[in-house]
C-alpha atoms as a PDB file:
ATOM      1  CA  UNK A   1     -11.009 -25.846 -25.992  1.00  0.00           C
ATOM      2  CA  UNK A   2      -8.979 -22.585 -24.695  1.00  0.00           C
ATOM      3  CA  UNK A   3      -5.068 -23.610 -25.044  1.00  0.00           C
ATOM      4  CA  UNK A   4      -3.437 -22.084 -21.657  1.00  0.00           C
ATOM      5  CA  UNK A   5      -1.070 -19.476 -22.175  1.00  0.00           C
ATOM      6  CA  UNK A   6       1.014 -21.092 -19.445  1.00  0.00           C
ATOM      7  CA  UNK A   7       1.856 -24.838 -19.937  1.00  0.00           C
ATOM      8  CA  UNK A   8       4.421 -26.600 -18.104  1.00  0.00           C
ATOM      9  CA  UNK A   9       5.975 -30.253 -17.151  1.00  0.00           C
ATOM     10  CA  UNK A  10       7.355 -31.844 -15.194  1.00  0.00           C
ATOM     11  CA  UNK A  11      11.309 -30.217 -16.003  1.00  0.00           C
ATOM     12  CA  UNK A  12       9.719 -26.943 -15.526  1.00  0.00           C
ATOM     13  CA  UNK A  13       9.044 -27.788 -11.297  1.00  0.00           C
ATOM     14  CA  UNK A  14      10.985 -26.458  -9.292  1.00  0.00           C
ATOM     15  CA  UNK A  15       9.539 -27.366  -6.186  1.00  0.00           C
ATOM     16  CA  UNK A  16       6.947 -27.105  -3.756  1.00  0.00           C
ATOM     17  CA  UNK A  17       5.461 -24.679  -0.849  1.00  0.00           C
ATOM     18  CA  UNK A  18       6.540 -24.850   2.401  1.00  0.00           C
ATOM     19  CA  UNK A  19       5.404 -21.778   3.785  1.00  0.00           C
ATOM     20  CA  UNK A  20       3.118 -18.891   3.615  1.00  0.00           C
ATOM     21  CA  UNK A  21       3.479 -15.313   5.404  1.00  0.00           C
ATOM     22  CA  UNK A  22       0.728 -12.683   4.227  1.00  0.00           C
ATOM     23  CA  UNK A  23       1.842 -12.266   0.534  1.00  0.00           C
ATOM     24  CA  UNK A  24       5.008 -13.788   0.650  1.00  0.00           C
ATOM     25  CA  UNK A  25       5.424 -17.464  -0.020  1.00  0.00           C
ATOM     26  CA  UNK A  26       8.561 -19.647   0.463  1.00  0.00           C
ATOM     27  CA  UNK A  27       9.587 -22.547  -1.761  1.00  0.00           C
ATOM     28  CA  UNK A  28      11.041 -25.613  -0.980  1.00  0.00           C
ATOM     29  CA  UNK A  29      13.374 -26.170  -4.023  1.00  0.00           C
ATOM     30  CA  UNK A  30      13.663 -29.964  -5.314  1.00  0.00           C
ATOM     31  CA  UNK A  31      15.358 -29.070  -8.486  1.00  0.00           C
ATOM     32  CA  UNK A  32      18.648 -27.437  -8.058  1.00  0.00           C
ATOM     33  CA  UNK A  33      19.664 -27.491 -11.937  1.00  0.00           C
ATOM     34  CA  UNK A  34      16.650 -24.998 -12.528  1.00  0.00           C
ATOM     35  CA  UNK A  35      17.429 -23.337  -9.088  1.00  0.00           C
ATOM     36  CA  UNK A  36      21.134 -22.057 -11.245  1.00  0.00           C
ATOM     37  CA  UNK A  37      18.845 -20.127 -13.959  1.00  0.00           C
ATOM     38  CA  UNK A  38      16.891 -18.183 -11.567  1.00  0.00           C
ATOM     39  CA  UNK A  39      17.516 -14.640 -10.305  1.00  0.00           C
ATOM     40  CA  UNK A  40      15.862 -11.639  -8.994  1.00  0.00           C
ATOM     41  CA  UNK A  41      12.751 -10.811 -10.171  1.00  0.00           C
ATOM     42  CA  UNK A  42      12.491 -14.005 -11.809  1.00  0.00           C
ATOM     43  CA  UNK A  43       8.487 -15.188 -12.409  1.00  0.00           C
ATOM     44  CA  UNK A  44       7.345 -18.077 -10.448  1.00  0.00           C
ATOM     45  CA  UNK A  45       3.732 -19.669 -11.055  1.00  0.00           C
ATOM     46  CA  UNK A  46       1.998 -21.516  -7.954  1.00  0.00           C
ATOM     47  CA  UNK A  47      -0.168 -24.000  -8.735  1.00  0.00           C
ATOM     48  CA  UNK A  48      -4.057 -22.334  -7.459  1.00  0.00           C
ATOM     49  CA  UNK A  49      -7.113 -23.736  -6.053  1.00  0.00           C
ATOM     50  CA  UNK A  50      -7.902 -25.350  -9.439  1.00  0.00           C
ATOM     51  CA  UNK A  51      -5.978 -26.409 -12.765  1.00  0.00           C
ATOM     52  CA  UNK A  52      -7.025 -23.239 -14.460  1.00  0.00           C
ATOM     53  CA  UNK A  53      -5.424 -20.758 -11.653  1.00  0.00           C
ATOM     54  CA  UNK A  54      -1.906 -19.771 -11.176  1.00  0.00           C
ATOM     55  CA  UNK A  55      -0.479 -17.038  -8.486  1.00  0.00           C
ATOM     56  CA  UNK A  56       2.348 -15.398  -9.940  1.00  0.00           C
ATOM     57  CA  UNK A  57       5.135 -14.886  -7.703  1.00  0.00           C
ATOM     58  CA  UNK A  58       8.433 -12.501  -8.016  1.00  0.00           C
ATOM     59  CA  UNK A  59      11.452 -13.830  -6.340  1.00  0.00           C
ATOM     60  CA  UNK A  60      13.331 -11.426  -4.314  1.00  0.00           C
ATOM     61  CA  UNK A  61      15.741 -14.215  -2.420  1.00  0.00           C
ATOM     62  CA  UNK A  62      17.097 -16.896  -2.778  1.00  0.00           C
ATOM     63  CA  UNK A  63      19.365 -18.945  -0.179  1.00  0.00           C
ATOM     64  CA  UNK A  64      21.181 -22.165   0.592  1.00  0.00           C
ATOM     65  CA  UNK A  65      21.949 -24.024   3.432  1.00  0.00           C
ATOM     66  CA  UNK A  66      23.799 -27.234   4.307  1.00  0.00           C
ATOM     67  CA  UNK A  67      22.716 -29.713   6.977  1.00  0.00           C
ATOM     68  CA  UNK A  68      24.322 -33.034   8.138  1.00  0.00           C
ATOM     69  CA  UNK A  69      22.150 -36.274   7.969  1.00  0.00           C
ATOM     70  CA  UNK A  70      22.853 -39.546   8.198  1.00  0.00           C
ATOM     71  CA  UNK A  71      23.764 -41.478   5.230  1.00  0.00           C
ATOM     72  CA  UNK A  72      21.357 -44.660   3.542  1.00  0.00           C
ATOM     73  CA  UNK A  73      23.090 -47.481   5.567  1.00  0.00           C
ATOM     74  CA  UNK A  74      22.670 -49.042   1.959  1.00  0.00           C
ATOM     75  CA  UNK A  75      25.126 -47.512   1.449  1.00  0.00           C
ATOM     76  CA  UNK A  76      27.600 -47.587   3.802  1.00  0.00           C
ATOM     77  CA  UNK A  77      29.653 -50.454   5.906  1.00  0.00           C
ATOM     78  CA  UNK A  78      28.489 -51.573   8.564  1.00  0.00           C
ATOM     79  CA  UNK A  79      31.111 -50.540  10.680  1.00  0.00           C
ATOM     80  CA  UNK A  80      31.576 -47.474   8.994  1.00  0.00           C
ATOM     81  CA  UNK A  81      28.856 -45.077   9.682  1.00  0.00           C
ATOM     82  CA  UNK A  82      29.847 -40.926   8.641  1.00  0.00           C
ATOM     83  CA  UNK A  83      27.581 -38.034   8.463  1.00  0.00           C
ATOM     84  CA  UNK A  84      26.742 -36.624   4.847  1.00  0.00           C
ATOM     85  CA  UNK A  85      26.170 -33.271   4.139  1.00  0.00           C
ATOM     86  CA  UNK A  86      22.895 -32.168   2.357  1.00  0.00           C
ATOM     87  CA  UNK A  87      21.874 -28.687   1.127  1.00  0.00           C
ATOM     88  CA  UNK A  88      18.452 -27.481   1.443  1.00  0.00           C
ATOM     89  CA  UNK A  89      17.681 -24.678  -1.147  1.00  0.00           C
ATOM     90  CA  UNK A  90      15.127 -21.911  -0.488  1.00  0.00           C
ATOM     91  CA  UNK A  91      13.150 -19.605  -3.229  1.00  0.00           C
ATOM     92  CA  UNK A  92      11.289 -16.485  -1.494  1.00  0.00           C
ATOM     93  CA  UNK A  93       8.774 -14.721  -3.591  1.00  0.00           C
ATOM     94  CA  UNK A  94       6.034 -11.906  -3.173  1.00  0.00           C
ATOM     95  CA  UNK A  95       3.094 -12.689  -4.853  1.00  0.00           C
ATOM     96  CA  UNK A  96       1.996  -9.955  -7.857  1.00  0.00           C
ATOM     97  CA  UNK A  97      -1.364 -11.335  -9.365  1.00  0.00           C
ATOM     98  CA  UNK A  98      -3.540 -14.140 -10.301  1.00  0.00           C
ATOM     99  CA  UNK A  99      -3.681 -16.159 -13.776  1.00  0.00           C
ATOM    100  CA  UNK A 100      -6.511 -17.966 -14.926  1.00  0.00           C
ATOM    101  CA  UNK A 101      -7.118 -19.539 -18.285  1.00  0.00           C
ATOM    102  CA  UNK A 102     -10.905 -19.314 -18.081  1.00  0.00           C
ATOM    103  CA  UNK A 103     -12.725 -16.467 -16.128  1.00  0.00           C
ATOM    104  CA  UNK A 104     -15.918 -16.256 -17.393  1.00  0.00           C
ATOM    105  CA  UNK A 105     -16.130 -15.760 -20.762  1.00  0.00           C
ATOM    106  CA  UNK A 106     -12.342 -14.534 -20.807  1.00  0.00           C
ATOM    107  CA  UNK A 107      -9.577 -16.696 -21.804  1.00  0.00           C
ATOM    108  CA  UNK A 108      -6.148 -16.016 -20.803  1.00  0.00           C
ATOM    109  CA  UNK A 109      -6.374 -13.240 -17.747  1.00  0.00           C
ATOM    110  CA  UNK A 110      -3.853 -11.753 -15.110  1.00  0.00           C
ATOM    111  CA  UNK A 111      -5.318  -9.623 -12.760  1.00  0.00           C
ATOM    112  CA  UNK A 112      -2.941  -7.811  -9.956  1.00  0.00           C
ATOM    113  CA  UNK A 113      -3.463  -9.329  -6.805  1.00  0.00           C
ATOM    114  CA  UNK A 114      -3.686 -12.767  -5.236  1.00  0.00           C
ATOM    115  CA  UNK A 115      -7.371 -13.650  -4.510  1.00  0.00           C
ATOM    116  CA  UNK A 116      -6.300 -16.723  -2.585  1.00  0.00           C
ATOM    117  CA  UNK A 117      -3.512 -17.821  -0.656  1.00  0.00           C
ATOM    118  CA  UNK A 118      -0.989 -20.701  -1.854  1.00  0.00           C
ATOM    119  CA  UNK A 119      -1.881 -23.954   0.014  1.00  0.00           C
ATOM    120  CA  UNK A 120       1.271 -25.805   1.022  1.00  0.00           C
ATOM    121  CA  UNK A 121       2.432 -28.556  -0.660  1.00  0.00           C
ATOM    122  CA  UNK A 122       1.170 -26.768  -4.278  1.00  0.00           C
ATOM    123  CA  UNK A 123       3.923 -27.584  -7.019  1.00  0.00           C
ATOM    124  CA  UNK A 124       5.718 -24.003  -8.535  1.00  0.00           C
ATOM    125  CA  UNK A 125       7.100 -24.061 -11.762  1.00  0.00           C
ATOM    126  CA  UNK A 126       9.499 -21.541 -13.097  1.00  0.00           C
ATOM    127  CA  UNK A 127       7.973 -18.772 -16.003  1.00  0.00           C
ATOM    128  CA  UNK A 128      10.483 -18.770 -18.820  1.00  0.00           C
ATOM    129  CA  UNK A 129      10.791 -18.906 -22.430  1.00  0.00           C
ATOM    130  CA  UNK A 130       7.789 -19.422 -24.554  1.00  0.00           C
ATOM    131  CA  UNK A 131       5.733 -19.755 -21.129  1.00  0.00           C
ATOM    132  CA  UNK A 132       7.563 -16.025 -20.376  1.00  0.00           C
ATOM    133  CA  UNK A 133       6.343 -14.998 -23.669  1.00  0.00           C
ATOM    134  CA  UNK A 134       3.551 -15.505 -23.917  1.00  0.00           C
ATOM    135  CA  UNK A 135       2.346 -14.651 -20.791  1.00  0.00           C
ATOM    136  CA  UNK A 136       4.033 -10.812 -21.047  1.00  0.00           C
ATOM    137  CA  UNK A 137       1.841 -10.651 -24.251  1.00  0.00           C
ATOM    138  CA  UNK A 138      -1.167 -10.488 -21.995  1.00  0.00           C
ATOM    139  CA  UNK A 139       0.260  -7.888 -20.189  1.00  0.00           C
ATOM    140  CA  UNK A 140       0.074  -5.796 -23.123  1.00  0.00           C
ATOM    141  CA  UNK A 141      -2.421  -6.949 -25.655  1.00  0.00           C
ATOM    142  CA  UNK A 142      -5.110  -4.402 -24.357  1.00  0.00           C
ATOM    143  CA  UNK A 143      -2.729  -1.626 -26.040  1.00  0.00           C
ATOM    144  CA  UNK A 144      -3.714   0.011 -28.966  1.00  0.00           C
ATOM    145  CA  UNK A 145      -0.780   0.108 -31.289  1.00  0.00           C
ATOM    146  CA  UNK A 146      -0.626   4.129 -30.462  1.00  0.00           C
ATOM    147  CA  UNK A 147      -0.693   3.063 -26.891  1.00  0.00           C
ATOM    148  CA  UNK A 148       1.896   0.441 -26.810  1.00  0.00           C
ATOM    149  CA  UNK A 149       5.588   1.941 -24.924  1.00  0.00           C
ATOM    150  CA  UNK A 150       8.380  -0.802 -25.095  1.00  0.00           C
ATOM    151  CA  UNK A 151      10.484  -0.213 -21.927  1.00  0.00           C
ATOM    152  CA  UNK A 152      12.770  -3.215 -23.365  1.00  0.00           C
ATOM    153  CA  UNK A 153      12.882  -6.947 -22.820  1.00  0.00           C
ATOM    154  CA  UNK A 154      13.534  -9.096 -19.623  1.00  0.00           C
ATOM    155  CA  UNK A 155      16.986 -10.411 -18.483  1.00  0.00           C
ATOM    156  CA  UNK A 156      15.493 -13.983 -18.014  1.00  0.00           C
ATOM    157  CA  UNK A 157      14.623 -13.702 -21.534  1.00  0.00           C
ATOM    158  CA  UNK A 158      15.717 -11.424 -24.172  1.00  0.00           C
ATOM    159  CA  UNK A 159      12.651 -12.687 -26.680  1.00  0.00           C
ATOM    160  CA  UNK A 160      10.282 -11.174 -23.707  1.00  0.00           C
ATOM    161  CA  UNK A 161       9.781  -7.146 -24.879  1.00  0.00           C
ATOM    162  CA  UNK A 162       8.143  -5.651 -21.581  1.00  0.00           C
ATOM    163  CA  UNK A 163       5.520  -3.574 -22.784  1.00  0.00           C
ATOM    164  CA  UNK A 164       3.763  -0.832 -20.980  1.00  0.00           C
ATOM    165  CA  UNK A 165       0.663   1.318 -21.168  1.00  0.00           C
ATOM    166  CA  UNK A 166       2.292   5.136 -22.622  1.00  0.00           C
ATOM    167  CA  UNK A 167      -0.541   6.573 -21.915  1.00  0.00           C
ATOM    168  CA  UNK A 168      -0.664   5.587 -17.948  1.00  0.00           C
ATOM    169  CA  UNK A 169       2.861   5.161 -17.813  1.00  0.00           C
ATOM    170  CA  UNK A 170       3.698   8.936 -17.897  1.00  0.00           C
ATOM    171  CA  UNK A 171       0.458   9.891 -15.898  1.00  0.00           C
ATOM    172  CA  UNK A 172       1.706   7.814 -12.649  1.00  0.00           C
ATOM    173  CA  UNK A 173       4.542   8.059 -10.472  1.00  0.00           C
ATOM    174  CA  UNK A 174       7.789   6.393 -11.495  1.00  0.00           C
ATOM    175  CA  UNK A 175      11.719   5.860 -10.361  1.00  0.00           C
ATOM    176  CA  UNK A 176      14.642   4.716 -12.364  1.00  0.00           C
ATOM    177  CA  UNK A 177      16.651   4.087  -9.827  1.00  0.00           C
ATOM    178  CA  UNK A 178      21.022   2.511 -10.217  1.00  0.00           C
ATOM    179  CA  UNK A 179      24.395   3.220  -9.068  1.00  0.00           C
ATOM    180  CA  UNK A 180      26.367   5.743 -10.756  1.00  0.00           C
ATOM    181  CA  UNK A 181      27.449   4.405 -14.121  1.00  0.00           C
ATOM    182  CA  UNK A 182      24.506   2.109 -14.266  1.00  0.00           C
ATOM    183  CA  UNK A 183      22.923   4.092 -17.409  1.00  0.00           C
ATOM    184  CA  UNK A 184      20.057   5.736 -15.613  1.00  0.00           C
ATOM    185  CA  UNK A 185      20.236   8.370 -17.793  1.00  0.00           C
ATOM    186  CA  UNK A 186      20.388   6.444 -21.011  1.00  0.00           C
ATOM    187  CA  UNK A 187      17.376   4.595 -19.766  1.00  0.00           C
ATOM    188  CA  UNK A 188      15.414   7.818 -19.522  1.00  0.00           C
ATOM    189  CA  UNK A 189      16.598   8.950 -23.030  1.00  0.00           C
ATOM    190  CA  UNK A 190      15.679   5.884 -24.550  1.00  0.00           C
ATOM    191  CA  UNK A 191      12.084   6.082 -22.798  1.00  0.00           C
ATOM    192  CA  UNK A 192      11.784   8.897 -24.076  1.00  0.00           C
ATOM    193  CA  UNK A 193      13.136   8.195 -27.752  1.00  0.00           C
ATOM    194  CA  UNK A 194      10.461   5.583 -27.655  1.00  0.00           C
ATOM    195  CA  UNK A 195       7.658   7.301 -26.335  1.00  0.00           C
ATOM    196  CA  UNK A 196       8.054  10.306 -28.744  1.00  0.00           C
ATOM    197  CA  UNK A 197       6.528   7.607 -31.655  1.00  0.00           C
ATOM    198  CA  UNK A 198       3.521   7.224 -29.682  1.00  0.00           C
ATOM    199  CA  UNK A 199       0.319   9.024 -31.218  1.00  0.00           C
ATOM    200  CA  UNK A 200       0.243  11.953 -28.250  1.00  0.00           C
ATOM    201  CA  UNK A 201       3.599  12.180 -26.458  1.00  0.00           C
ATOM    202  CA  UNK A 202       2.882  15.515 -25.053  1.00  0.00           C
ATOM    203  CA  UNK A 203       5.787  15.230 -22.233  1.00  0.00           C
ATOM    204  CA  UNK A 204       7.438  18.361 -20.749  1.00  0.00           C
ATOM    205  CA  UNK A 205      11.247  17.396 -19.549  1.00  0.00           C
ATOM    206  CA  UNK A 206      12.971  19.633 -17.073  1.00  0.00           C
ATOM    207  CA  UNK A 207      16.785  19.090 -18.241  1.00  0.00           C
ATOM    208  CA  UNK A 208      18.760  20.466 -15.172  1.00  0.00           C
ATOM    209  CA  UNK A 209      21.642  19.235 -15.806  1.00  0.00           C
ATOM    210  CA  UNK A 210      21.766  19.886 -19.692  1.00  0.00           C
ATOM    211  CA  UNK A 211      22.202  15.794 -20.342  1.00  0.00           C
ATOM    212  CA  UNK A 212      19.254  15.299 -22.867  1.00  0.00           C
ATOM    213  CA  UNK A 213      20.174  18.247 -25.059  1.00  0.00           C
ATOM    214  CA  UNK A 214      21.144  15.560 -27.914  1.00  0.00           C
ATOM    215  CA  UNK A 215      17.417  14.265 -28.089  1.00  0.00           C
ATOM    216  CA  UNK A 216      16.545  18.039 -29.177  1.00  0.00           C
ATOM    217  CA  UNK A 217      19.738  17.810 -32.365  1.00  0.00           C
ATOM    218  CA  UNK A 218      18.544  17.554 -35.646  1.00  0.00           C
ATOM    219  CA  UNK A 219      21.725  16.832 -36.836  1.00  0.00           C
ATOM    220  CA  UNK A 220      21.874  13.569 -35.158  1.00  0.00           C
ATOM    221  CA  UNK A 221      17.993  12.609 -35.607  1.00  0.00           C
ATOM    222  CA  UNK A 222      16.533  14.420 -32.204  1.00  0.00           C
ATOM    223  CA  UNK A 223      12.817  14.287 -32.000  1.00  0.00           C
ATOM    224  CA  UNK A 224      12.599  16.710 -29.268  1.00  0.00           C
ATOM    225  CA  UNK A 225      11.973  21.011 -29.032  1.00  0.00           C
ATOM    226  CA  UNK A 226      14.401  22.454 -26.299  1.00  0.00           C
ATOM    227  CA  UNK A 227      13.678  25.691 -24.343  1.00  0.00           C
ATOM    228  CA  UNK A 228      16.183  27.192 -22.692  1.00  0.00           C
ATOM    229  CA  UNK A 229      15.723  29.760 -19.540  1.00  0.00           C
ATOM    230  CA  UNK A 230      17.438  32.896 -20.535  1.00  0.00           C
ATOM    231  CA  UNK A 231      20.258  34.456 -18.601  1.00  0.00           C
ATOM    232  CA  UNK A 232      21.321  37.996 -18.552  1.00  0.00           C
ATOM    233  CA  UNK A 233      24.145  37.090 -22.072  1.00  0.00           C
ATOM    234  CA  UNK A 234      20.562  36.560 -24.166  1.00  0.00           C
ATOM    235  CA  UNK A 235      18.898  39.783 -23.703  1.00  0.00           C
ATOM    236  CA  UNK A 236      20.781  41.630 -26.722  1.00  0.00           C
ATOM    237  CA  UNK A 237      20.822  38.637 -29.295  1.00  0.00           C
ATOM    238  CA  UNK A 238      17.927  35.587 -28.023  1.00  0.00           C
ATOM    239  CA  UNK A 239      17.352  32.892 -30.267  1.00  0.00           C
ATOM    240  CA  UNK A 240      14.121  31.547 -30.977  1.00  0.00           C
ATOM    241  CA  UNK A 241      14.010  28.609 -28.476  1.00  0.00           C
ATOM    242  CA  UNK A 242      15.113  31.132 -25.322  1.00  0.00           C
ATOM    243  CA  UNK A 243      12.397  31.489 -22.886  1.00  0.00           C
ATOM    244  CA  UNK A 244      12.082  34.770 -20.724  1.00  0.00           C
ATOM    245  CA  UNK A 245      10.419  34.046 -17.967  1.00  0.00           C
ATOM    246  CA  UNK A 246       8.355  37.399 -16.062  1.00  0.00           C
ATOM    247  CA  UNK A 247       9.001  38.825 -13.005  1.00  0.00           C
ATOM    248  CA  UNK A 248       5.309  37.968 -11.896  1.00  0.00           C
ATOM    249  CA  UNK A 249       6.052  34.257 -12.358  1.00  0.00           C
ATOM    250  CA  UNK A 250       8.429  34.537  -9.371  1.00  0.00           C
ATOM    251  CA  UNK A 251       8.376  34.573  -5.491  1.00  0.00           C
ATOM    252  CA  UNK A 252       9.633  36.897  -3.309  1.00  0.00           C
ATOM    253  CA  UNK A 253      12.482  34.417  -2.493  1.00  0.00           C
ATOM    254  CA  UNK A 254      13.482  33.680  -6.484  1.00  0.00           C
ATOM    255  CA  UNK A 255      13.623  37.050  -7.295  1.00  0.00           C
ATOM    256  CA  UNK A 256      16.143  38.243  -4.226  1.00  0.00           C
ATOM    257  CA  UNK A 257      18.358  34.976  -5.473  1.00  0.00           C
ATOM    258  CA  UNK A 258      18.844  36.784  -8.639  1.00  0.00           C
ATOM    259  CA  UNK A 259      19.782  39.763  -7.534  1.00  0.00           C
ATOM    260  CA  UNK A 260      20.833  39.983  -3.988  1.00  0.00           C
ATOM    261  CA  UNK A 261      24.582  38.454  -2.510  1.00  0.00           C
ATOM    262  CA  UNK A 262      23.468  36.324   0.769  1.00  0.00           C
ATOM    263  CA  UNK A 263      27.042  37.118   2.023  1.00  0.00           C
ATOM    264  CA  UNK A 264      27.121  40.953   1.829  1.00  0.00           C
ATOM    265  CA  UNK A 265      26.044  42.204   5.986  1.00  0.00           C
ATOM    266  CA  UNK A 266      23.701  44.449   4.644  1.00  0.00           C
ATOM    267  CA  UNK A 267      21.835  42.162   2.764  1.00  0.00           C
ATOM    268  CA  UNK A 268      18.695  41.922   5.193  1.00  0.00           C
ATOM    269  CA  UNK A 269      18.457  45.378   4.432  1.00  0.00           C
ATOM    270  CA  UNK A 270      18.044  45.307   1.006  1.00  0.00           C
ATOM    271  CA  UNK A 271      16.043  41.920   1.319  1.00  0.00           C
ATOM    272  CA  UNK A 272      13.578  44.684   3.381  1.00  0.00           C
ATOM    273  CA  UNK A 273      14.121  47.396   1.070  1.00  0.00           C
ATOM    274  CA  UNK A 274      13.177  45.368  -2.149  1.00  0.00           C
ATOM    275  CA  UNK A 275      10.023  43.716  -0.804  1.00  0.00           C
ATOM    276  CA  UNK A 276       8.693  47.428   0.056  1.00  0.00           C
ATOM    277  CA  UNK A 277       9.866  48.283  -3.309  1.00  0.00           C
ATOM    278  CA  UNK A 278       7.909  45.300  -4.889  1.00  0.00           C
ATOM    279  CA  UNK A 279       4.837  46.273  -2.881  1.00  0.00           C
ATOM    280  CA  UNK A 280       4.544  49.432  -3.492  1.00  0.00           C
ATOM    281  CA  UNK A 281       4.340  48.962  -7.496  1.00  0.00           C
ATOM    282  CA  UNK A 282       1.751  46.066  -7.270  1.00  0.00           C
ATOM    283  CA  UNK A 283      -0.444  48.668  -5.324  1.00  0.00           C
ATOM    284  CA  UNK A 284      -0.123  51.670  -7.729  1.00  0.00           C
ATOM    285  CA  UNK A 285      -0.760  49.159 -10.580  1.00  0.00           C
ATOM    286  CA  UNK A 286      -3.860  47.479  -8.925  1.00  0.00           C
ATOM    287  CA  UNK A 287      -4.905  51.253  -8.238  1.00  0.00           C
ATOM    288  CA  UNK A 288      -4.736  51.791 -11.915  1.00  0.00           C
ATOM    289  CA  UNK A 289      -6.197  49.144 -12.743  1.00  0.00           C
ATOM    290  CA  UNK A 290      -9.472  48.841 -10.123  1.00  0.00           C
ATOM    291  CA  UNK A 291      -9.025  45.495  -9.896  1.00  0.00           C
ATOM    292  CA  UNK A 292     -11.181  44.697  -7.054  1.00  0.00           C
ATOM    293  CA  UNK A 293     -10.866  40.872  -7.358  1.00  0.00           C
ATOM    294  CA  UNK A 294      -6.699  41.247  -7.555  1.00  0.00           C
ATOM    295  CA  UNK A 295      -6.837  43.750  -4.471  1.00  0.00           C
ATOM    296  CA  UNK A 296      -8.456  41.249  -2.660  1.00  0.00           C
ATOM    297  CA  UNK A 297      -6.181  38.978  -2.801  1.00  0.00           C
ATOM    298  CA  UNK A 298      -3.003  41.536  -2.754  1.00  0.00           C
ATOM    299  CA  UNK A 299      -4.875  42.095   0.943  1.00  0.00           C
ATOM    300  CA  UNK A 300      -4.797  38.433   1.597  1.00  0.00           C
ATOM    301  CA  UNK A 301      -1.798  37.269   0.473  1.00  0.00           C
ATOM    302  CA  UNK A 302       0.540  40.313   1.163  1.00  0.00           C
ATOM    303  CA  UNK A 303       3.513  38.071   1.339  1.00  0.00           C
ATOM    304  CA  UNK A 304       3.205  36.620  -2.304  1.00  0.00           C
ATOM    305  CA  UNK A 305       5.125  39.104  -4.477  1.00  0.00           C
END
């Protein structure tokens, strides 16, 4: 028999469904001592259509409000009759996938997406620990060793390593994203630390602000080659990782930045003056050349110096 990757009791409920909105679902929370451990972005499993199924949930708020009610009159005089205060806490979450335990003849799935909606009333029980575990280990156990980026582990748990795909990690679109001060930047550098043990970590980093130059330092174990763009102090004496880049490889508007002052009143002049300038060599070289196919697109593109 297939032992669940997720297993939980009764101390790991935290309470039960009392609303659905596309793919958000709200929880009625009936255990408050669990409801102090939870945060943001903290995993939530809802009980599925069956015993094998689980929709994972990721909370994104969490609230508490107090009503009055009437007391039990057990336990209260009977001439004394005051309102009590009760608080009624709330769990929001936006569902992320689907867990099964059998699907087909696969044991142990997650698959993005919800294929059904939570029915109300469905107990949720909180994704921690060795539940946390071993669930993230899914996540990642289609890696090949080569493949397998650690981005770190999870705040709810700091056994949890979150694992990623470096191959499809650095072929998608991605944010780090934090307040100044938040280590953004040592985030990336560690990323990329980690990534440069993987079997191919052919990545290309544009440095504009000169912070990852340290990653490139022997000295201090760097892993990484550094290029720098030459400026007009390296053309007596370059060293071997300075990188000329030709004239060719620039627009019309990168090569006026280098060489033309904005705030001098004759500048549109010159602007005009250069780009004749500029045209006139790329026709006497495409004359030399007979370059039909280059002419043709000189023609075309006339504004593309």
């Amino acid at each position: 028999m297939t032992e669940a990757s997720l297993q939980f009791s009764e101390k790991d409920v935290i309470g039960r469904v009392s609303s659905v909105d596309t793919s958000r679902v709200t929880i009625d929370v009936t255990n408050s001592v669990l409801l102090t451990r939870i945060g943001i972005g903290q995993l939530v499993a809802v009980r599925g259509a069956t015993e094998r199924e689980y929709l994972v949930a990721m909370t994104e708020r969490v609230t508490r409000s107090i009503r009055e009610d009437l007391p039990n009159p057990e336990d209260q005089d009977a001439d004394e009759v005051l309102l009590s205060t009760v608080p009624t806490d709330l769990l929001q979450g936006v569902l992320i996938g689907t867990f099964r335990t059998v699907e087909g003849n696969r044991k142990n799935t997650f698959k993005r997406g919800a294929d059904s909606f939570p029915q109300i009333d469905r107990e949720c029980f909180v994704i921690e620990s060795g539940n946390l575990q071993r669930f993230m280990s899914i996540l990642g156990e289609g890696f090949t060793e080569n493949e397998r980026l650690k981005l770190g582990a999870f705040v709810a748990d700091r056994t949890a390593e979150a694992i990623a795909s470096g191959d499809k990690f650095f072929q998608r679109h991605a944010a780090i994203l934090g307040s100044t001060g938040s280590g953004k930047s040592w985030a990336v550098a560690l990323i990329l630390e980690r990534a440069s043990r993987l079997k191919f970590p052919n990545i290309i980093v544009f440095d504009m602000h000169g912070e990852y130059a340290p990653l490139a330092d022997k000295s201090v174990g760097g892993f990484a080659k550094r290029f720098r763009i030459a400026g007009p102090g390296d053309l007596e004496s370059p060293d071997e990782n300075t990188l000329f880049l030709p004239y060719w490889l620039l627009n019309r508007d990168e090569m006026l930045s280098m060489i033309l002052d904005r705030s001098d009143q004759n500048a549109p002049n010159q602007a005009s003056r250069f780009t004749l300038h500029v045209r006139s060599l790329k026709g006497e070289t495409l004359d030399v050349e007979g370059n039909e196919h280059q002419e043709d697109l000189y023609r075309r593109f006339p504004n593309s110096i």
